[in-house]
PDB file of N, CA and C in Angstrom:
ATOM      1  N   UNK A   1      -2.893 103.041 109.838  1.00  0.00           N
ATOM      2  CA  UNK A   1      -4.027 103.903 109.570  1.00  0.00           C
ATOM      3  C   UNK A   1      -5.046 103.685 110.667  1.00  0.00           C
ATOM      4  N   UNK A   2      -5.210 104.999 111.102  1.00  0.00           N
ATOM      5  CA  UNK A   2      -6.420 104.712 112.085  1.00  0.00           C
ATOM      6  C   UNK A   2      -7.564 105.304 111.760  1.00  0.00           C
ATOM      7  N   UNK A   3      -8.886 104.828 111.935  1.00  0.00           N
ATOM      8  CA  UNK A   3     -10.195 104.990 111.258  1.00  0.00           C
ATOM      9  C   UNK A   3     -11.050 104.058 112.185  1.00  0.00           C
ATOM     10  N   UNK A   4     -11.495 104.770 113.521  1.00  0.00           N
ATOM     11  CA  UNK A   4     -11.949 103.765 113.912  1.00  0.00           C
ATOM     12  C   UNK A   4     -13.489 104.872 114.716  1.00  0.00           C
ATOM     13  N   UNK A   5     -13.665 105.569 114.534  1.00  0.00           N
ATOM     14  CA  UNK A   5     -15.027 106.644 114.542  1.00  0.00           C
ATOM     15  C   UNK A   5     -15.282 107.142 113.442  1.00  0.00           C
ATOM     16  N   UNK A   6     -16.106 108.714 113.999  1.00  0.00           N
ATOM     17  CA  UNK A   6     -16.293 109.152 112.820  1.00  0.00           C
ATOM     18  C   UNK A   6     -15.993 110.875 112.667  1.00  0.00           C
ATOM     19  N   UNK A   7     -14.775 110.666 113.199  1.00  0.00           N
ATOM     20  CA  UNK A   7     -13.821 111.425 113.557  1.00  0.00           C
ATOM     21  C   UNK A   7     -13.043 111.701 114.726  1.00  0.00           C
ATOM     22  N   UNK A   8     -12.607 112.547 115.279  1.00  0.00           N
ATOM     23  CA  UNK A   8     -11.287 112.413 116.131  1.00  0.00           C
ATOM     24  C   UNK A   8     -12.012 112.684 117.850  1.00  0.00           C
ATOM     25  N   UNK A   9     -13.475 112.510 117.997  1.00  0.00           N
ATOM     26  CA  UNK A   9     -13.957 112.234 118.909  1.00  0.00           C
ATOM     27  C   UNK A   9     -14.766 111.050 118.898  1.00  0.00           C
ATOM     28  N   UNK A  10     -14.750 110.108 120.304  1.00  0.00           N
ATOM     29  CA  UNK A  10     -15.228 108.703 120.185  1.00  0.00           C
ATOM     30  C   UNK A  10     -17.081 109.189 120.176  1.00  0.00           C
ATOM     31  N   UNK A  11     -17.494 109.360 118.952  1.00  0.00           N
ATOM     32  CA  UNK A  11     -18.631 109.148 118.371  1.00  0.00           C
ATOM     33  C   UNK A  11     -19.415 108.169 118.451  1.00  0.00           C
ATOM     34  N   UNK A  12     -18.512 106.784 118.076  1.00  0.00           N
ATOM     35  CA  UNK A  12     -19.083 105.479 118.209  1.00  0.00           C
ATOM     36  C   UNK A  12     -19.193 104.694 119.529  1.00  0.00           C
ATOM     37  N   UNK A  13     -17.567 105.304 120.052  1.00  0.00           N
ATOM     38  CA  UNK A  13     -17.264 104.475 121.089  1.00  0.00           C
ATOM     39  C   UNK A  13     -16.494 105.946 121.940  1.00  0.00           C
ATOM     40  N   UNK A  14     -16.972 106.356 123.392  1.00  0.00           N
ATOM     41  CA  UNK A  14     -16.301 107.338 124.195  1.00  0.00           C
ATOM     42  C   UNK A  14     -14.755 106.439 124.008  1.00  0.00           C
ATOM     43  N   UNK A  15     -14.242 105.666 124.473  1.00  0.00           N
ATOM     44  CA  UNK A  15     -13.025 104.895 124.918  1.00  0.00           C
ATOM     45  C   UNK A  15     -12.151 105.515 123.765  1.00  0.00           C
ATOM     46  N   UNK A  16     -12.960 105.184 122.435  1.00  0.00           N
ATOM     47  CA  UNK A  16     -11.539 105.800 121.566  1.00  0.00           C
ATOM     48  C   UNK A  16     -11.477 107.267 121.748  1.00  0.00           C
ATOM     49  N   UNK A  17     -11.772 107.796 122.535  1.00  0.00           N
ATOM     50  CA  UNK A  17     -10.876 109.225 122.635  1.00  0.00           C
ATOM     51  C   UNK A  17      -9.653 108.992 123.167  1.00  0.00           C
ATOM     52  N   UNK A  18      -9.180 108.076 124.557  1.00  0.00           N
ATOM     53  CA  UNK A  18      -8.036 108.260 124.724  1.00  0.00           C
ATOM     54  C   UNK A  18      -7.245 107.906 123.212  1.00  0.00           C
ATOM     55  N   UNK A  19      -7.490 107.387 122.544  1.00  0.00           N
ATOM     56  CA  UNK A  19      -6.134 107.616 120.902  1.00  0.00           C
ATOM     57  C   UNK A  19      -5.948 108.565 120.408  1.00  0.00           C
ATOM     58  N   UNK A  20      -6.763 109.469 120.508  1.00  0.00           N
ATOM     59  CA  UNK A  20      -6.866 110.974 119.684  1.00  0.00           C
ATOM     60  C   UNK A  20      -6.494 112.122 121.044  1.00  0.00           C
ATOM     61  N   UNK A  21      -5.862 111.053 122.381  1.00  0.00           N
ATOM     62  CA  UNK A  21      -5.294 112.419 123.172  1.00  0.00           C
ATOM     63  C   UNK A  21      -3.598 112.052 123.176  1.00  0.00           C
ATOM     64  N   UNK A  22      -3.430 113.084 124.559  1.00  0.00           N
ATOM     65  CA  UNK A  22      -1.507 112.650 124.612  1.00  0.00           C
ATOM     66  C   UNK A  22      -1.150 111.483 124.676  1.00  0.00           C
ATOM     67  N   UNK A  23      -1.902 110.606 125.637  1.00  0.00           N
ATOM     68  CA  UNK A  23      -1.731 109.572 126.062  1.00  0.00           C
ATOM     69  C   UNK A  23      -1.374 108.760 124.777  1.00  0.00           C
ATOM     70  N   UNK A  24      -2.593 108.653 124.029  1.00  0.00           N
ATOM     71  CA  UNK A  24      -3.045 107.822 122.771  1.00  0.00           C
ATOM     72  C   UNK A  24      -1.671 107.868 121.854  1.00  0.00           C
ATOM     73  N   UNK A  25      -1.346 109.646 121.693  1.00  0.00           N
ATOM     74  CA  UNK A  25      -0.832 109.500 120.438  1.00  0.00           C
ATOM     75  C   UNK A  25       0.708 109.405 120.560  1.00  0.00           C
ATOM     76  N   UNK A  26       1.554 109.754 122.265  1.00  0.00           N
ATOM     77  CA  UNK A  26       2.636 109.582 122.685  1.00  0.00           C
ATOM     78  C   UNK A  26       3.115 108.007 122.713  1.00  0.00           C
ATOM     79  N   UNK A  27       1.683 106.904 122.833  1.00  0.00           N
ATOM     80  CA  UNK A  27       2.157 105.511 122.699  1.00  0.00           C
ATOM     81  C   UNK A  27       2.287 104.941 121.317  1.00  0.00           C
ATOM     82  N   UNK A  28       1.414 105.605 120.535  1.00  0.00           N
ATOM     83  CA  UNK A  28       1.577 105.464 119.080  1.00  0.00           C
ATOM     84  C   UNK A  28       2.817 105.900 118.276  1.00  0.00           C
ATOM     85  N   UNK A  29       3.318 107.031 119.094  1.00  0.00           N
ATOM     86  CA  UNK A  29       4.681 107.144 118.311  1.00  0.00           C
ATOM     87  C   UNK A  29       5.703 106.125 118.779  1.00  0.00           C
ATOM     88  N   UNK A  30       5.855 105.798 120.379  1.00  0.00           N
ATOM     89  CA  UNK A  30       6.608 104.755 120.761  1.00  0.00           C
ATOM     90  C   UNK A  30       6.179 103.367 119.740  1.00  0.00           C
ATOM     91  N   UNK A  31       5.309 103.191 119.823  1.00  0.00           N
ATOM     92  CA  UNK A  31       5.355 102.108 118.346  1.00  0.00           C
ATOM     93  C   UNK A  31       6.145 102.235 117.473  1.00  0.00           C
ATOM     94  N   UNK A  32       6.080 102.848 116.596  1.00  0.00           N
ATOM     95  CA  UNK A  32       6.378 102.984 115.647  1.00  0.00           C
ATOM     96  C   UNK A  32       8.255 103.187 115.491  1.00  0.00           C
ATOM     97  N   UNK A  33       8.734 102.529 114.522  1.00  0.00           N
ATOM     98  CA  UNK A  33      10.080 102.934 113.739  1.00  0.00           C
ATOM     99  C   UNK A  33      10.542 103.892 113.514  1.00  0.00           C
ATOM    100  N   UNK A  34      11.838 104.227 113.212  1.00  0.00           N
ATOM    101  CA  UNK A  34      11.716 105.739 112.862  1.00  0.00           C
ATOM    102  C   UNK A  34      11.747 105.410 111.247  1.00  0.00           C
ATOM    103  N   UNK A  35      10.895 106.571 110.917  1.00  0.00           N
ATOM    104  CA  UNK A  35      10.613 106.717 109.618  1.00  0.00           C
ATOM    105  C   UNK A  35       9.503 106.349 109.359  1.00  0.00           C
ATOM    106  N   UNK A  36       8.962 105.371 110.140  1.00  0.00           N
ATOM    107  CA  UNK A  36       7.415 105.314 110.615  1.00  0.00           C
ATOM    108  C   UNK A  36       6.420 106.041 110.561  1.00  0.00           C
ATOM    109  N   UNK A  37       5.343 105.737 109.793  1.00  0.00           N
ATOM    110  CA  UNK A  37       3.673 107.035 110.027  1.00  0.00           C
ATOM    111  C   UNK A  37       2.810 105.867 110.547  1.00  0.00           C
ATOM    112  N   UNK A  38       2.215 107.330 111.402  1.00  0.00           N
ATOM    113  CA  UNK A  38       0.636 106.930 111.779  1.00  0.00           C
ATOM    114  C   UNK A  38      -0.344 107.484 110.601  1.00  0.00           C
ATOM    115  N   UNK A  39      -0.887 107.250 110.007  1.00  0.00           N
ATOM    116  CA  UNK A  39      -1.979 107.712 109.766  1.00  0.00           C
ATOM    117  C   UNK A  39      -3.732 107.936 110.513  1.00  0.00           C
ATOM    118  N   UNK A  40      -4.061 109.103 110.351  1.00  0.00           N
ATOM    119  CA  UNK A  40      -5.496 109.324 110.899  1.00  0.00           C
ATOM    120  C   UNK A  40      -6.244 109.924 109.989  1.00  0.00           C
ATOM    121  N   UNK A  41      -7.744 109.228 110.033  1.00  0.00           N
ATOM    122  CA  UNK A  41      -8.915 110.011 109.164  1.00  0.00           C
ATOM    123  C   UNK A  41      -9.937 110.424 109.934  1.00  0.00           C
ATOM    124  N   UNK A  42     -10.386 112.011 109.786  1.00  0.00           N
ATOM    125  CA  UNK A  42     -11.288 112.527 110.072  1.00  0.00           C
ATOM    126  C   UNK A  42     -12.429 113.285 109.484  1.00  0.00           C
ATOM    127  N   UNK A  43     -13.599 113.395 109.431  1.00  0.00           N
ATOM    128  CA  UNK A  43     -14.173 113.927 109.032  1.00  0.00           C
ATOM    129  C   UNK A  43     -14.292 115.409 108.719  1.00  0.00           C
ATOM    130  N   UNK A  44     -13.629 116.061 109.400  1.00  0.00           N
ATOM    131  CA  UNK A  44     -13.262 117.502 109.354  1.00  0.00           C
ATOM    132  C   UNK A  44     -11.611 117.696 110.151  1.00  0.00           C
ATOM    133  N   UNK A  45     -11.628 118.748 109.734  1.00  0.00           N
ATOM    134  CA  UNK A  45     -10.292 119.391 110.253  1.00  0.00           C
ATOM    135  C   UNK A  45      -9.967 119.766 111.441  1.00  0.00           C
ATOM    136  N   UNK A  46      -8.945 119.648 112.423  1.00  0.00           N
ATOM    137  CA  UNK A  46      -8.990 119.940 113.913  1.00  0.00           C
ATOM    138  C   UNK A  46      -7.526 120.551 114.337  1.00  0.00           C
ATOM    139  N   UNK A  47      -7.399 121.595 114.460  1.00  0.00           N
ATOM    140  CA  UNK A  47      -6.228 122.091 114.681  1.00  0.00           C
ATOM    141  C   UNK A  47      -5.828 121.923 115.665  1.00  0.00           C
ATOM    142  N   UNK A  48      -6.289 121.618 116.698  1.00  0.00           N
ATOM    143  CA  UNK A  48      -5.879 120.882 118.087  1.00  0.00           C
ATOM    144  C   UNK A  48      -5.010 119.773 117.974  1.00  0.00           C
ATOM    145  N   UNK A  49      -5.894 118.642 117.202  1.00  0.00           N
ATOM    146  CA  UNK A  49      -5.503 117.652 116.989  1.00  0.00           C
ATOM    147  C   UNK A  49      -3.918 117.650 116.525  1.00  0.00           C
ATOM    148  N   UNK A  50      -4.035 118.767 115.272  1.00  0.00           N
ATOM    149  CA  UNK A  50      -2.846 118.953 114.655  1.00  0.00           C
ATOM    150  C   UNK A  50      -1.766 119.074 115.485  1.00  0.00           C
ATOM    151  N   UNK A  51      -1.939 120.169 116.607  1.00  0.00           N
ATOM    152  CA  UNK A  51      -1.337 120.577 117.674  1.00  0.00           C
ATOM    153  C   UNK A  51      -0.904 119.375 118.521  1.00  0.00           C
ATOM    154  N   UNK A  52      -1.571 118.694 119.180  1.00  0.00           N
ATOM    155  CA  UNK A  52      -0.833 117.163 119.803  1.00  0.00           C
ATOM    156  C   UNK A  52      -0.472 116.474 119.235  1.00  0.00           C
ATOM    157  N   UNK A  53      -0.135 116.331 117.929  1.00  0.00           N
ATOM    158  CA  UNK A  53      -0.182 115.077 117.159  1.00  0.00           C
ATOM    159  C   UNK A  53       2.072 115.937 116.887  1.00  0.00           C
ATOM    160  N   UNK A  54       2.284 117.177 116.462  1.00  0.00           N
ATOM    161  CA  UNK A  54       3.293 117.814 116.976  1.00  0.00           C
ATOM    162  C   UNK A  54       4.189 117.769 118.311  1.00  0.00           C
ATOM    163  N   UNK A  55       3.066 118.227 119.601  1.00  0.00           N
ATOM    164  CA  UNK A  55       3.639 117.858 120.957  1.00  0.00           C
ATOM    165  C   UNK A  55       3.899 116.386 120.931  1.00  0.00           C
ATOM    166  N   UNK A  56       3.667 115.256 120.645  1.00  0.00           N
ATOM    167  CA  UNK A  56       3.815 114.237 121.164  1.00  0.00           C
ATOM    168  C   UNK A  56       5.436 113.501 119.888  1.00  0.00           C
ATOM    169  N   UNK A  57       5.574 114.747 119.396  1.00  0.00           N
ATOM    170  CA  UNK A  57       7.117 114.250 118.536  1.00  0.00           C
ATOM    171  C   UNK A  57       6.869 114.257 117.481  1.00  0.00           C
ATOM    172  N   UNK A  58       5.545 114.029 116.434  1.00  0.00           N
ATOM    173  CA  UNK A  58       5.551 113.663 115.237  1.00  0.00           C
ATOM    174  C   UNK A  58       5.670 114.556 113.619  1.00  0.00           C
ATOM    175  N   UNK A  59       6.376 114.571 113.137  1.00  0.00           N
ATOM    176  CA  UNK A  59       6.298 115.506 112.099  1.00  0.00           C
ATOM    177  C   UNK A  59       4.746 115.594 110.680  1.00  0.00           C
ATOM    178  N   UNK A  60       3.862 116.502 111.071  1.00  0.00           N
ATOM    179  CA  UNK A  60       3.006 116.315 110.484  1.00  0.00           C
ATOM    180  C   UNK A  60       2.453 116.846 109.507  1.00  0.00           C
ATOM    181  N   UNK A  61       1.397 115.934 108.645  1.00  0.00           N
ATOM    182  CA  UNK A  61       1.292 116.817 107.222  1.00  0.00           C
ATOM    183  C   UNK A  61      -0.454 116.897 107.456  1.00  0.00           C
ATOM    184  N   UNK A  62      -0.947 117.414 106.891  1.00  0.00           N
ATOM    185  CA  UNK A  62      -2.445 117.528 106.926  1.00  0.00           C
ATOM    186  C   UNK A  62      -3.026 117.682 105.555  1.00  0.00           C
ATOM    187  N   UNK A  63      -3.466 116.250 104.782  1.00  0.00           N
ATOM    188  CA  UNK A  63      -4.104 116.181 103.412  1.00  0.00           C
ATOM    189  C   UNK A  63      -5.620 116.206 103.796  1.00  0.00           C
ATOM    190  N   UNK A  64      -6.476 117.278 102.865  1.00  0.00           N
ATOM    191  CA  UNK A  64      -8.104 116.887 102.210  1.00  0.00           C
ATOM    192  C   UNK A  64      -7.914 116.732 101.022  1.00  0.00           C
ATOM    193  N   UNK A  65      -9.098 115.716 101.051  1.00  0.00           N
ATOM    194  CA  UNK A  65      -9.047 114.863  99.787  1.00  0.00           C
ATOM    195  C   UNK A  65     -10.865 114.749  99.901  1.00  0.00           C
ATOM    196  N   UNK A  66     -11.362 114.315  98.787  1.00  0.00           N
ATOM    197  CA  UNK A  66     -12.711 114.606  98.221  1.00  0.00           C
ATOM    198  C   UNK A  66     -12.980 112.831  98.395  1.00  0.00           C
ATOM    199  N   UNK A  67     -14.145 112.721  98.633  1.00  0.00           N
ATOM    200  CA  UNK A  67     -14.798 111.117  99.117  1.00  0.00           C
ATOM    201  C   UNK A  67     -15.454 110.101  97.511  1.00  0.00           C
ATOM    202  N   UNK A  68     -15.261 111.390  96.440  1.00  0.00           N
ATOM    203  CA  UNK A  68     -15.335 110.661  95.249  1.00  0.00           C
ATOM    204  C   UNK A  68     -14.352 111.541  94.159  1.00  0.00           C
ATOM    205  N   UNK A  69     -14.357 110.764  93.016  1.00  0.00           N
ATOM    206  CA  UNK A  69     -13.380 111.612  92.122  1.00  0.00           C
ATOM    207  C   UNK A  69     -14.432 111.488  90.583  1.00  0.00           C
ATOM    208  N   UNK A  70     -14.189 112.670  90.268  1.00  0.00           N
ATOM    209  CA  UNK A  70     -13.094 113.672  90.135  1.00  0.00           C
ATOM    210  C   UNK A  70     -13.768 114.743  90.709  1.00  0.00           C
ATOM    211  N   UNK A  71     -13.145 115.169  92.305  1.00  0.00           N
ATOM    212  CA  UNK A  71     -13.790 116.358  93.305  1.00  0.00           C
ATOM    213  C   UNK A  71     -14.651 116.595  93.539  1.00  0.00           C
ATOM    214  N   UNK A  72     -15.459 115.516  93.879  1.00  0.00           N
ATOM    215  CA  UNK A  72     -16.748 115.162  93.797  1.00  0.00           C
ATOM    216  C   UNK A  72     -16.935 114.674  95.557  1.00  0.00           C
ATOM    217  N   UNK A  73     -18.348 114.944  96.682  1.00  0.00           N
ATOM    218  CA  UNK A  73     -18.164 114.228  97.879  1.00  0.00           C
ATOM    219  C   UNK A  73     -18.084 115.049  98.908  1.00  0.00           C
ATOM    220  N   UNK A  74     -18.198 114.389  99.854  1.00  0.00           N
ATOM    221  CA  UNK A  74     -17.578 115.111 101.345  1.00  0.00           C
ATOM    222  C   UNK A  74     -16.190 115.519 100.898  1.00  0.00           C
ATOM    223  N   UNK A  75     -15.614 116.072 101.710  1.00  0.00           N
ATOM    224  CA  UNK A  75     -14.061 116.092 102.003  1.00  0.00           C
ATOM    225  C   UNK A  75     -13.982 115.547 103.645  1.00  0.00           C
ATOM    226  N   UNK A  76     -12.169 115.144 103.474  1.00  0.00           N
ATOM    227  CA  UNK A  76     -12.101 114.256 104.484  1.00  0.00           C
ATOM    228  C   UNK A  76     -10.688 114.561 104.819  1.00  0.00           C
ATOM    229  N   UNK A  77     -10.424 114.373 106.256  1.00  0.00           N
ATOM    230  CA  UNK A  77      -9.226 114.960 106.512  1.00  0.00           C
ATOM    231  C   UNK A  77      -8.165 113.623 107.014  1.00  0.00           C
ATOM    232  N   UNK A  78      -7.120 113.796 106.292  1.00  0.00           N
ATOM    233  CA  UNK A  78      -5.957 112.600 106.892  1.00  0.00           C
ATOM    234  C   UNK A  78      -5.127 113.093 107.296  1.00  0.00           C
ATOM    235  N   UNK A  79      -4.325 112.832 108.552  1.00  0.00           N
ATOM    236  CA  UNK A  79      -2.954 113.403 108.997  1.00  0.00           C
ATOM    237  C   UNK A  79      -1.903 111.945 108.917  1.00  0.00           C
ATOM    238  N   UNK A  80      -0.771 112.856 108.058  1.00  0.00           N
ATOM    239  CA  UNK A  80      -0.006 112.104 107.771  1.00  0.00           C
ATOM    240  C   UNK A  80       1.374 111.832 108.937  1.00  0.00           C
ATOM    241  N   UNK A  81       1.258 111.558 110.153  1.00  0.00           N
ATOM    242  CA  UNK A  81       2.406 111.271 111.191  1.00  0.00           C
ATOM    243  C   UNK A  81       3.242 111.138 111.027  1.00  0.00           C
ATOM    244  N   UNK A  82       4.934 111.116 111.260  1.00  0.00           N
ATOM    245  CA  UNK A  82       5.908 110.621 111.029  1.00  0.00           C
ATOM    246  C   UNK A  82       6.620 110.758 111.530  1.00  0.00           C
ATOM    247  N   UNK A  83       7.386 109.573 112.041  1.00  0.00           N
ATOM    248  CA  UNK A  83       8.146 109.625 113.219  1.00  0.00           C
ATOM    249  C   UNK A  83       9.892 110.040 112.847  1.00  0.00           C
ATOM    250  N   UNK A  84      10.528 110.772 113.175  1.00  0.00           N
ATOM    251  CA  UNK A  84      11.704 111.091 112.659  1.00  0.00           C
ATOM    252  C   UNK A  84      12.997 109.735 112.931  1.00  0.00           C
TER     253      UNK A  84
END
């Protein structure tokens, strides 16, 4: 799981953008096992993102989910990675 801004641009820190580009997310799949996920959380939705997170091999799902329950909160976006 990665959660390390405050979303899929380095907000906190410029540097973490390279993770949220090709570079970032083509070494992240080499990590990983097959059958392997990355997970990512963002504050909103990014179809780009969606888009490289595809180019770089990964089969992807895109959950919002509410920041309290019951549907209560921000909403928040996770992409579910997975390496085939």
């Amino acid at each position: 799981m990665v959660d390390v801004d405050n979303g899929l641009q380095g907000l906190t820190r410029q540097a973490n953008d390279l993770l949220y580009g090709r570079s970032g997310l083509k070494a992240a799949f080499l990590a990983l096992r097959p059958g392997g996920y990355l997970a990512v959380w963002s504050s909103r939705v990014d179809a780009d993102f969606t888009r490289r997170l595809k180019q770089s091999g990964f089969k992807t799902e895109t959950v919002t989910v509410r920041a309290r329950k019951p549907g209560k909160g921000a909403r928040h976006t996770i992409w579910l990675a997975g390496k085939r």
